[in-house]
Protein backbone atom coordinates (compact mmCIF):
# COMPACT_ATOMS: atom_id res chain seq x y z
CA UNK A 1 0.00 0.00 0.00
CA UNK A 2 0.87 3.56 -0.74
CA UNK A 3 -0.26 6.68 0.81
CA UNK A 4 -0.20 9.28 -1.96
CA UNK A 5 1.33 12.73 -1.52
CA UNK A 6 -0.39 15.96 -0.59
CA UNK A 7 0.09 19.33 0.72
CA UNK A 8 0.54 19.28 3.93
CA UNK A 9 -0.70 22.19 6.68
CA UNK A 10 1.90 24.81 8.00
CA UNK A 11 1.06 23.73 11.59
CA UNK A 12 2.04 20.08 10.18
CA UNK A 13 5.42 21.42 9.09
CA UNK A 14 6.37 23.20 12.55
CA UNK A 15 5.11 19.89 14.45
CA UNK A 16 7.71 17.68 12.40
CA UNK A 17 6.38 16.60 9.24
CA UNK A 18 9.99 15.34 7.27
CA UNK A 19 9.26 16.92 3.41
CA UNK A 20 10.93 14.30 0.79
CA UNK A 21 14.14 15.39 -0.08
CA UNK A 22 13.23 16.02 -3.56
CA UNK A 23 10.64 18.78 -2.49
CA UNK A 24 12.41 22.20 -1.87
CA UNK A 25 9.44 24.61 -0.61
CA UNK A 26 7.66 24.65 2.56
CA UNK A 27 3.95 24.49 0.39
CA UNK A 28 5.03 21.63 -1.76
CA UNK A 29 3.61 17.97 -1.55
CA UNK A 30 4.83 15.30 1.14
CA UNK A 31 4.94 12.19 0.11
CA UNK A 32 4.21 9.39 2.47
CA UNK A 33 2.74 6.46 1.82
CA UNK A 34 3.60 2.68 3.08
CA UNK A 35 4.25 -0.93 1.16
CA UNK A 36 2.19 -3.78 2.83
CA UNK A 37 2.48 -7.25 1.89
CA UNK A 38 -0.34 -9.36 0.39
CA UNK A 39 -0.96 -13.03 0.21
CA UNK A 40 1.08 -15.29 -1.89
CA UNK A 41 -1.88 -15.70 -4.36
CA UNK A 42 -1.79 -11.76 -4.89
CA UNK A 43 -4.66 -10.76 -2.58
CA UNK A 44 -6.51 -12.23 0.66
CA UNK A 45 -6.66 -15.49 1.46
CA UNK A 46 -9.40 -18.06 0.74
CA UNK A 47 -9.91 -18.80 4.37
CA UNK A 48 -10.27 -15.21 5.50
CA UNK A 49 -11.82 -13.93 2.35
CA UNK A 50 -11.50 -10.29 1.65
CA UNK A 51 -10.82 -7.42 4.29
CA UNK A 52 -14.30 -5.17 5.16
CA UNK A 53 -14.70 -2.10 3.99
CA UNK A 54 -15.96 1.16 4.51
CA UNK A 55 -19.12 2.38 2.87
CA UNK A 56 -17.20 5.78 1.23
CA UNK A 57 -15.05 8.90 1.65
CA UNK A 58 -15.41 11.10 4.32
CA UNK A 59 -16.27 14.56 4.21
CA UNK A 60 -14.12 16.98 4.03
CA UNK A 61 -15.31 19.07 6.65
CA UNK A 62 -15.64 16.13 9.17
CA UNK A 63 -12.37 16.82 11.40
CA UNK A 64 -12.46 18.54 14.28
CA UNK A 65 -16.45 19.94 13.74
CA UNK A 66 -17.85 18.10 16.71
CA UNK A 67 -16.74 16.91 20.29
CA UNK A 68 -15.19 18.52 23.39
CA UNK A 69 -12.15 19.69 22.69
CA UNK A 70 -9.13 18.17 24.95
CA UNK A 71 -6.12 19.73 26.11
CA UNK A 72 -3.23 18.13 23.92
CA UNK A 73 -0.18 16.16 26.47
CA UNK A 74 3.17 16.53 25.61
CA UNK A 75 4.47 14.51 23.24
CA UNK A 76 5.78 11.09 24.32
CA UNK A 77 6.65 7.83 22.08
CA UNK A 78 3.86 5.39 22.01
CA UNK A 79 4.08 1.70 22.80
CA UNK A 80 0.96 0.04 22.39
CA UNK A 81 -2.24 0.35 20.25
CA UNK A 82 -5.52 -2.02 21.57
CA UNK A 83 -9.30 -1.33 19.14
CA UNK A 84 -11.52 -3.34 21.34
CA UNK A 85 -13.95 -3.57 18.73
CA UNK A 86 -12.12 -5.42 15.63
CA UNK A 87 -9.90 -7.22 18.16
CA UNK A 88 -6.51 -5.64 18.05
CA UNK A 89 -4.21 -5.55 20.57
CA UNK A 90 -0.85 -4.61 19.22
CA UNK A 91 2.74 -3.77 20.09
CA UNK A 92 4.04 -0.47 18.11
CA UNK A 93 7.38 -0.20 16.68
CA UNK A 94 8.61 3.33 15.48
CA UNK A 95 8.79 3.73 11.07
CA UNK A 96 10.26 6.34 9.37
CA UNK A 97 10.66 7.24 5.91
CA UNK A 98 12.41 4.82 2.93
CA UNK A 99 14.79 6.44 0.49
CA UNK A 100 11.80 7.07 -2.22
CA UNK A 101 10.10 9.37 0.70
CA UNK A 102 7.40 6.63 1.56
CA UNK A 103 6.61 5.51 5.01
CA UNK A 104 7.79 2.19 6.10
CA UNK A 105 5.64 -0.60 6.56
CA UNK A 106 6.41 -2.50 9.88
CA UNK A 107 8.34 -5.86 9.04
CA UNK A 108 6.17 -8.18 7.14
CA UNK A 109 7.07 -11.30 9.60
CA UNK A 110 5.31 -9.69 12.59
CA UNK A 111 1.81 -9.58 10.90
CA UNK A 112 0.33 -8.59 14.67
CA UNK A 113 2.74 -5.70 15.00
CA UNK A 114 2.08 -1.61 13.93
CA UNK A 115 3.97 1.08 12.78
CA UNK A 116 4.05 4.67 14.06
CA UNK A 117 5.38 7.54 11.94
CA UNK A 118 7.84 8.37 13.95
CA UNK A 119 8.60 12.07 12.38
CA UNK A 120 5.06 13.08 12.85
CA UNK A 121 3.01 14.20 15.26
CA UNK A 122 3.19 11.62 19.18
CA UNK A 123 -0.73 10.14 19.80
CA UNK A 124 -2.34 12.67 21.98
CA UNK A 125 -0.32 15.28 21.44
CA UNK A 126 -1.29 18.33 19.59
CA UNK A 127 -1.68 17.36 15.80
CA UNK A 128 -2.71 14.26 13.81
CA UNK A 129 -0.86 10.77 14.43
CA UNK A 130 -0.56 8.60 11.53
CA UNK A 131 -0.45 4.16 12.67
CA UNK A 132 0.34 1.81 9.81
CA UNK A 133 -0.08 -1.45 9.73
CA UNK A 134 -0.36 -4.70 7.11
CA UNK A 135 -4.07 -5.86 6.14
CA UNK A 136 -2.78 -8.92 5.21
CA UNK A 137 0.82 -10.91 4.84
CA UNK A 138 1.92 -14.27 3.04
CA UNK A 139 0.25 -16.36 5.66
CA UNK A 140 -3.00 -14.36 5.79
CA UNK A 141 -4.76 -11.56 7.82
CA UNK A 142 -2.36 -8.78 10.22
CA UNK A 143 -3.29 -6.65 12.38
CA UNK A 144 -5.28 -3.88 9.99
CA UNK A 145 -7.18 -6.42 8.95
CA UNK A 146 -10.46 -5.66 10.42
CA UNK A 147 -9.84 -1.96 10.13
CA UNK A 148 -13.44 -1.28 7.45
CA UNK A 149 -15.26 -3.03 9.84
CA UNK A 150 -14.89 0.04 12.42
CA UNK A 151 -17.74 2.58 12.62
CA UNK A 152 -18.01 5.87 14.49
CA UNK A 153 -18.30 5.61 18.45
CA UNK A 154 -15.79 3.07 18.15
CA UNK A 155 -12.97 3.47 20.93
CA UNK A 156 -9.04 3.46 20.09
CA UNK A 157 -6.59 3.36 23.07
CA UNK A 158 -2.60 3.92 23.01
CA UNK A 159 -0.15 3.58 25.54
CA UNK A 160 2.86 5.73 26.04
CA UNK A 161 6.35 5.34 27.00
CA UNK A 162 5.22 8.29 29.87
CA UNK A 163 2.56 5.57 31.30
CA UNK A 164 -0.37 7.49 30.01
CA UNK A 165 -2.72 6.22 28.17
CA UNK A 166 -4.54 8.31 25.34
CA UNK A 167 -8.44 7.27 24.44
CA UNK A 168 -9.63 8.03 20.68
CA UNK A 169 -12.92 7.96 19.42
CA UNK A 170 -13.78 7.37 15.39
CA UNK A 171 -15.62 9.72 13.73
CA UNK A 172 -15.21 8.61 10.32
CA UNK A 173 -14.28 5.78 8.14
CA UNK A 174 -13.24 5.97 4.17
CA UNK A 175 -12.03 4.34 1.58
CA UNK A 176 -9.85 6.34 -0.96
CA UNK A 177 -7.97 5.42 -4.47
CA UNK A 178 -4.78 5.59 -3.14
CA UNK A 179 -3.95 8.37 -6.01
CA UNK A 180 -6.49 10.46 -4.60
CA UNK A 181 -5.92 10.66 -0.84
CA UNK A 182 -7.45 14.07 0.02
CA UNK A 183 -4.82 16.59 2.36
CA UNK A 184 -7.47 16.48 4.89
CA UNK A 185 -6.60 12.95 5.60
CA UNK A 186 -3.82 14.76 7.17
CA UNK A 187 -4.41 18.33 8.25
CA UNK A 188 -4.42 19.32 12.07
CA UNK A 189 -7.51 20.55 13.32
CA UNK A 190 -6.64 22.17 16.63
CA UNK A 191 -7.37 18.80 18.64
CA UNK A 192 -5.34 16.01 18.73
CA UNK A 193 -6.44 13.53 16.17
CA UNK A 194 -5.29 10.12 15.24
CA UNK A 195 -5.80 8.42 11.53
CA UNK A 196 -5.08 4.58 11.54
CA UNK A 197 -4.41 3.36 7.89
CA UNK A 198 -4.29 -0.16 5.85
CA UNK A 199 -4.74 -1.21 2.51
CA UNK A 200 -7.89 -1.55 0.82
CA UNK A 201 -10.16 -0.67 -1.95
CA UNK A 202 -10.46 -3.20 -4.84
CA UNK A 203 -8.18 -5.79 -5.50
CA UNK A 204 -5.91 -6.20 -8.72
CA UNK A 205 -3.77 -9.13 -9.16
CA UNK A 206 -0.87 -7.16 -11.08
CA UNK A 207 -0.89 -3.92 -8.81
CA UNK A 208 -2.33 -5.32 -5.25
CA UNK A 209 -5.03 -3.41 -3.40
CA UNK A 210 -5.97 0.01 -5.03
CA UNK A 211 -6.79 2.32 -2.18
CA UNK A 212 -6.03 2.74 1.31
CA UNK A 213 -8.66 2.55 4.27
CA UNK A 214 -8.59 5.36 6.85
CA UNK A 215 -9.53 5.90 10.26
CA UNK A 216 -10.39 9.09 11.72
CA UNK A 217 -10.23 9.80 15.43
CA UNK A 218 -10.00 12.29 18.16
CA UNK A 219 -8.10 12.03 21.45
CA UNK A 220 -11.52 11.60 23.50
CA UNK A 221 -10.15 10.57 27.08
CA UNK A 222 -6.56 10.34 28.12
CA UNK A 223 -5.03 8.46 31.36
């Protein structure tokens, strides 16, 4: 899977956001984006059949239009990401950026394991987190697997290395072409916000999954 660029916010760029090296002005596009791993017949597995999906796209205007609105904590490394309500319960490991500008995926041998991009914005501070992780690998469904199955209300927790614990709650789902991921996928909304991405989308047996499935939360409790 690949994220594809856009232009990021000018609060984004003072929080951290690393600009590919091949982009020389503060308004140009930042590419991110992440390679996941699919099943060795080129998509899911028969067992498991194919990863849920959301209904659409999100509005545009959905971030940060609704909700109590939390005082940010300091930034801190997280640890740990649990979604009660798709089952996950996963160890995070810290991803930066390959030498094309794309995010890393975390390695494809830990299929329960997710990736936080580690030159963005901390979970729960102030700004919007980005966690990858694999929908599927060679031996079948990771730990995004279940991510279209989530529907607003749904609760996100993550632990961090200072011992608290910040609570998310989804406000939106979508499903985008992964050459048409809006910039408000990305853009900070004055609350702390948390997007959880995967592959998804329709599947193509030459170029994989053709759009990316994202979550969009807001820091709704924190520990």
């Amino acid at each position: 899977m690949r994220i594809p660029e856009y232009v990021p916010d000018p609060a984004d760029e003072r929080r951290g956001w690393t600009v590919h090296a091949v982009l020389g002005t503060a308004g140009a596009a930042l590419v991110l984006g992440v390679s996941l791993v699919l099943a060795p017949d080129g998509g899911p597995t028969a067992d498991a059949g194919p990863p849920p999906q959301p209904s659409g796209a999100a509005s545009p205007g959905a971030a940060g239009t609704s909700g109590d609105v939390l005082e940010p904590l300091p930034p801190a490394v997280p640890t740990w990401v649990s979604v009660p309500a798709i089952g996950v319960d996963a160890p995070l490991t810290p991803v930066g950026l390959d030498p094309e500008g794309w995010i890393e995926s975390p390695p494809e041998d830990v299929p329960g394991l997710a990736g936080w991009y580690r030159d963005g914005t901390s979970p729960g501070a102030d700004g919007t987190a980005v966690v990858v992780g694999h929908v599927d690998n060679a031996a079948g469904p990771a730990v995004f697997y279940g991510l279209g199955a989530l529907a607003p209300g749904d609760r996100i927790e993550v632990v961090r290395e200072d011992g608290r614990a910040a609570g998310f709650t989804v406000y939106d789902i979508a499903v985008y072409d992964k050459a048409d991921l809006p910039a408000h996928v990305y853009r900070a909304t004055g609350q702390a916000e948390l997007r959880l991405i995967t592959c998804g989308g329709s599947f193509d047996a030459d170029q994989g999954y053709e759009g990316n499935v994202v979550v969009f939360a807001r820091m709704s409790d924190a520990g």
